[in-house]
Protein backbone atom coordinates (compact mmCIF):
# COMPACT_ATOMS: atom_id res chain seq x y z
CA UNK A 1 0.00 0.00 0.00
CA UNK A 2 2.83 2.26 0.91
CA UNK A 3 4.79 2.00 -2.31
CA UNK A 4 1.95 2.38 -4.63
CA UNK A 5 0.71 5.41 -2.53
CA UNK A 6 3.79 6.97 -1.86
CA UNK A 7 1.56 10.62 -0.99
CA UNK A 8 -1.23 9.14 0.56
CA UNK A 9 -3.71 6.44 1.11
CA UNK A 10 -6.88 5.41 3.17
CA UNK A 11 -7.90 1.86 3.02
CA UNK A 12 -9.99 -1.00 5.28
CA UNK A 13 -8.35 -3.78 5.51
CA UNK A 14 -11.39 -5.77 6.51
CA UNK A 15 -12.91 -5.14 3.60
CA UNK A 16 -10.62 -4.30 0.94
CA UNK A 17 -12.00 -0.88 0.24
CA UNK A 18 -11.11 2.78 -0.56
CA UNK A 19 -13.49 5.58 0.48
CA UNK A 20 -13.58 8.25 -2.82
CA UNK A 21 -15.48 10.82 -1.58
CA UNK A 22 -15.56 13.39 1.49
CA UNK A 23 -13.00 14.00 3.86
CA UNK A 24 -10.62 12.20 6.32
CA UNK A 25 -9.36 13.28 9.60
CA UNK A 26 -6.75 11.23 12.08
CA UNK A 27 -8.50 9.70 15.17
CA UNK A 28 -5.11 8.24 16.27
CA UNK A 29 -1.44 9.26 16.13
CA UNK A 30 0.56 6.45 14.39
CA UNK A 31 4.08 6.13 13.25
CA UNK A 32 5.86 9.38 11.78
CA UNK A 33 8.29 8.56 8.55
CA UNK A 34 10.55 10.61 6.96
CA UNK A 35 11.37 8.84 4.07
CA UNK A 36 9.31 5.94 1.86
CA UNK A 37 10.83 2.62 3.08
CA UNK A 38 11.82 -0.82 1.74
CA UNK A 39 8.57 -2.66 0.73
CA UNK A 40 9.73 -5.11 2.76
CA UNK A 41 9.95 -2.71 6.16
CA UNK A 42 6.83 -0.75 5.42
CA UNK A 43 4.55 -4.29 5.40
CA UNK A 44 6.41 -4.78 8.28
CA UNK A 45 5.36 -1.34 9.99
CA UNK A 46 2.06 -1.49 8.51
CA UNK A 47 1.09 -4.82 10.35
CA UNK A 48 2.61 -3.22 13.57
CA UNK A 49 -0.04 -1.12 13.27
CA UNK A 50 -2.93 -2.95 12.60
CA UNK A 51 -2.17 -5.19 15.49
CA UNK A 52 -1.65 -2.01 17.30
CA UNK A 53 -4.68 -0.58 16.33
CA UNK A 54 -7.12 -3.58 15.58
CA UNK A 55 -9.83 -2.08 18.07
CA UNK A 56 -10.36 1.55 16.75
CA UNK A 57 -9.64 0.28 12.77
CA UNK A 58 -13.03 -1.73 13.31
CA UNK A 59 -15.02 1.18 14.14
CA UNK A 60 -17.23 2.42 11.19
CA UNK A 61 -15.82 4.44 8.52
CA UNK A 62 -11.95 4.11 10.04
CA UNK A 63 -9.66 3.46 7.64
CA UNK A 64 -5.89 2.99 8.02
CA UNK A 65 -4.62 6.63 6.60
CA UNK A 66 -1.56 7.24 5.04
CA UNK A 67 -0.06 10.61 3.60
CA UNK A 68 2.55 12.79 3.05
CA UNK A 69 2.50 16.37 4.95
CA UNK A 70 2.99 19.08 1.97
CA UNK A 71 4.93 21.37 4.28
CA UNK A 72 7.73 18.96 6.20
CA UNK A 73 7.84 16.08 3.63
CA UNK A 74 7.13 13.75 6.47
CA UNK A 75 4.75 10.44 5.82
CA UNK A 76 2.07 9.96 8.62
CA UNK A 77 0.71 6.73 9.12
CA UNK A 78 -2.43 6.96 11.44
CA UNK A 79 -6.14 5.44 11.53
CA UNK A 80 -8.62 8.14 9.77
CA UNK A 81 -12.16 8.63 9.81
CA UNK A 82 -14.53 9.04 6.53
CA UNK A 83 -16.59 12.43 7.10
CA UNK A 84 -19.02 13.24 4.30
CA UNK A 85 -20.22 16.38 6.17
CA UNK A 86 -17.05 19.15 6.27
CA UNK A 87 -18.07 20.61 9.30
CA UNK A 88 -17.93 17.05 11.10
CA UNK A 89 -14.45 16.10 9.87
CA UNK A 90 -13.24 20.07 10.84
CA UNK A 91 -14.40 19.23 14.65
CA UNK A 92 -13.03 16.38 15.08
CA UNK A 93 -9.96 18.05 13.94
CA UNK A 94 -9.99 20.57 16.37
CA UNK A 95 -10.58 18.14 19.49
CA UNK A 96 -8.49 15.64 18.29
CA UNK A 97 -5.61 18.63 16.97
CA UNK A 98 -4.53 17.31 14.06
CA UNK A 99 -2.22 19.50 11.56
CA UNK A 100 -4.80 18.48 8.55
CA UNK A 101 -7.95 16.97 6.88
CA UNK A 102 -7.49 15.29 3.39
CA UNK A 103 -10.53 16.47 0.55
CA UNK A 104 -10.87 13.12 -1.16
CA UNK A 105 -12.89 15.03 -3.97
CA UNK A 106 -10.63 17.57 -4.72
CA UNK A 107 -7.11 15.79 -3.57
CA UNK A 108 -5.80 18.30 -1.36
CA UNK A 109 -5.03 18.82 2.21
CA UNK A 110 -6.78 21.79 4.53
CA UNK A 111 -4.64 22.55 6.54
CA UNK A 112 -6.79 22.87 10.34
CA UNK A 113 -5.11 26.22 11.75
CA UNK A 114 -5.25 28.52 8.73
CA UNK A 115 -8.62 27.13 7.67
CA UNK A 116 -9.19 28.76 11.18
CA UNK A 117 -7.77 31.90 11.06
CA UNK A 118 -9.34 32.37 7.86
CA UNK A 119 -12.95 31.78 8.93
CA UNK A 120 -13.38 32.86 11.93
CA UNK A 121 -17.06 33.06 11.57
CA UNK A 122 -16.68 28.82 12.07
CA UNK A 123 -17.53 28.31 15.77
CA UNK A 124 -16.48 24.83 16.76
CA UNK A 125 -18.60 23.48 20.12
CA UNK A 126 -17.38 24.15 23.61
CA UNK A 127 -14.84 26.75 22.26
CA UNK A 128 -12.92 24.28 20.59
CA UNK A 129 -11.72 26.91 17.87
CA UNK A 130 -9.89 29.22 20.75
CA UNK A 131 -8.64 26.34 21.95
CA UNK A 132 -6.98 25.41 18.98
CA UNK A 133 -5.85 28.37 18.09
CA UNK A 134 -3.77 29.50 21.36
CA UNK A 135 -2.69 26.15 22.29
CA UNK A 136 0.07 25.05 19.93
CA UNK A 137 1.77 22.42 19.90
């Protein structure tokens, strides 16, 4: 999966599917990579984490997410949730204070703290958005 994604994946390994459409946000910190590695090492990695992560991967709409940050070149393996709804996938965002969401329609990565800054009228629940904002990390 890694080499044949080498920016970016989500997939379910329990059913062998993609999701196309709507947008995906971390629910779980995973391994941080620098570099692509060895085909080899990365299946190793990637079954690390699914045995790490077996629980919250069989949730609905978790995926195991892959993908390269645009601005540090690092490669971010986590487990990711499907939102269809934007404002969903932006709060979970927030409370779970992740650097991005991925736009499966469009390909590209919103990135969470200048979506915030620029649209400030966007009022996340229990003051999530000040919290975001003026705690970083």
């Amino acid at each position: 999966m890694l080499r044949e994604n080498p920016d970016g994946f989500s997939y379910d390994p329990l059913d062998d599917t993609q999701p196309i459409t709507g947008y995906m946000s971390s629910v779980n910190d995973g391994p941080i990579f620098s570099a692509m590695v060895s085909d080899e090492e990365g299946e190793r990695i990637v079954g690390d984490f699914l045995k790490r992560k077996e629980g919250i991967i069989r949730l609905p709409d978790v995926y195991v997410g892959g993908w390269r940050n645009d601005k540090d070149g690092q490669f971010y393996l986590d487990a990711s949730q499907n939102f269809q709804d934007f404002n969903d996938a932006m709060t979970s965002a927030v409370y779970t204070r992740q650097k991005a969401i991925y736009y499966l329609d469009k390909g590209e990565q919103i990135w969470v703290g200048e979506w915030l800054t620029a649209n400030p009228e966007w009022v996340a629940p229990e003051g999530g958005r000040e919290w975001y904002l003026n705690n970083p990390e």
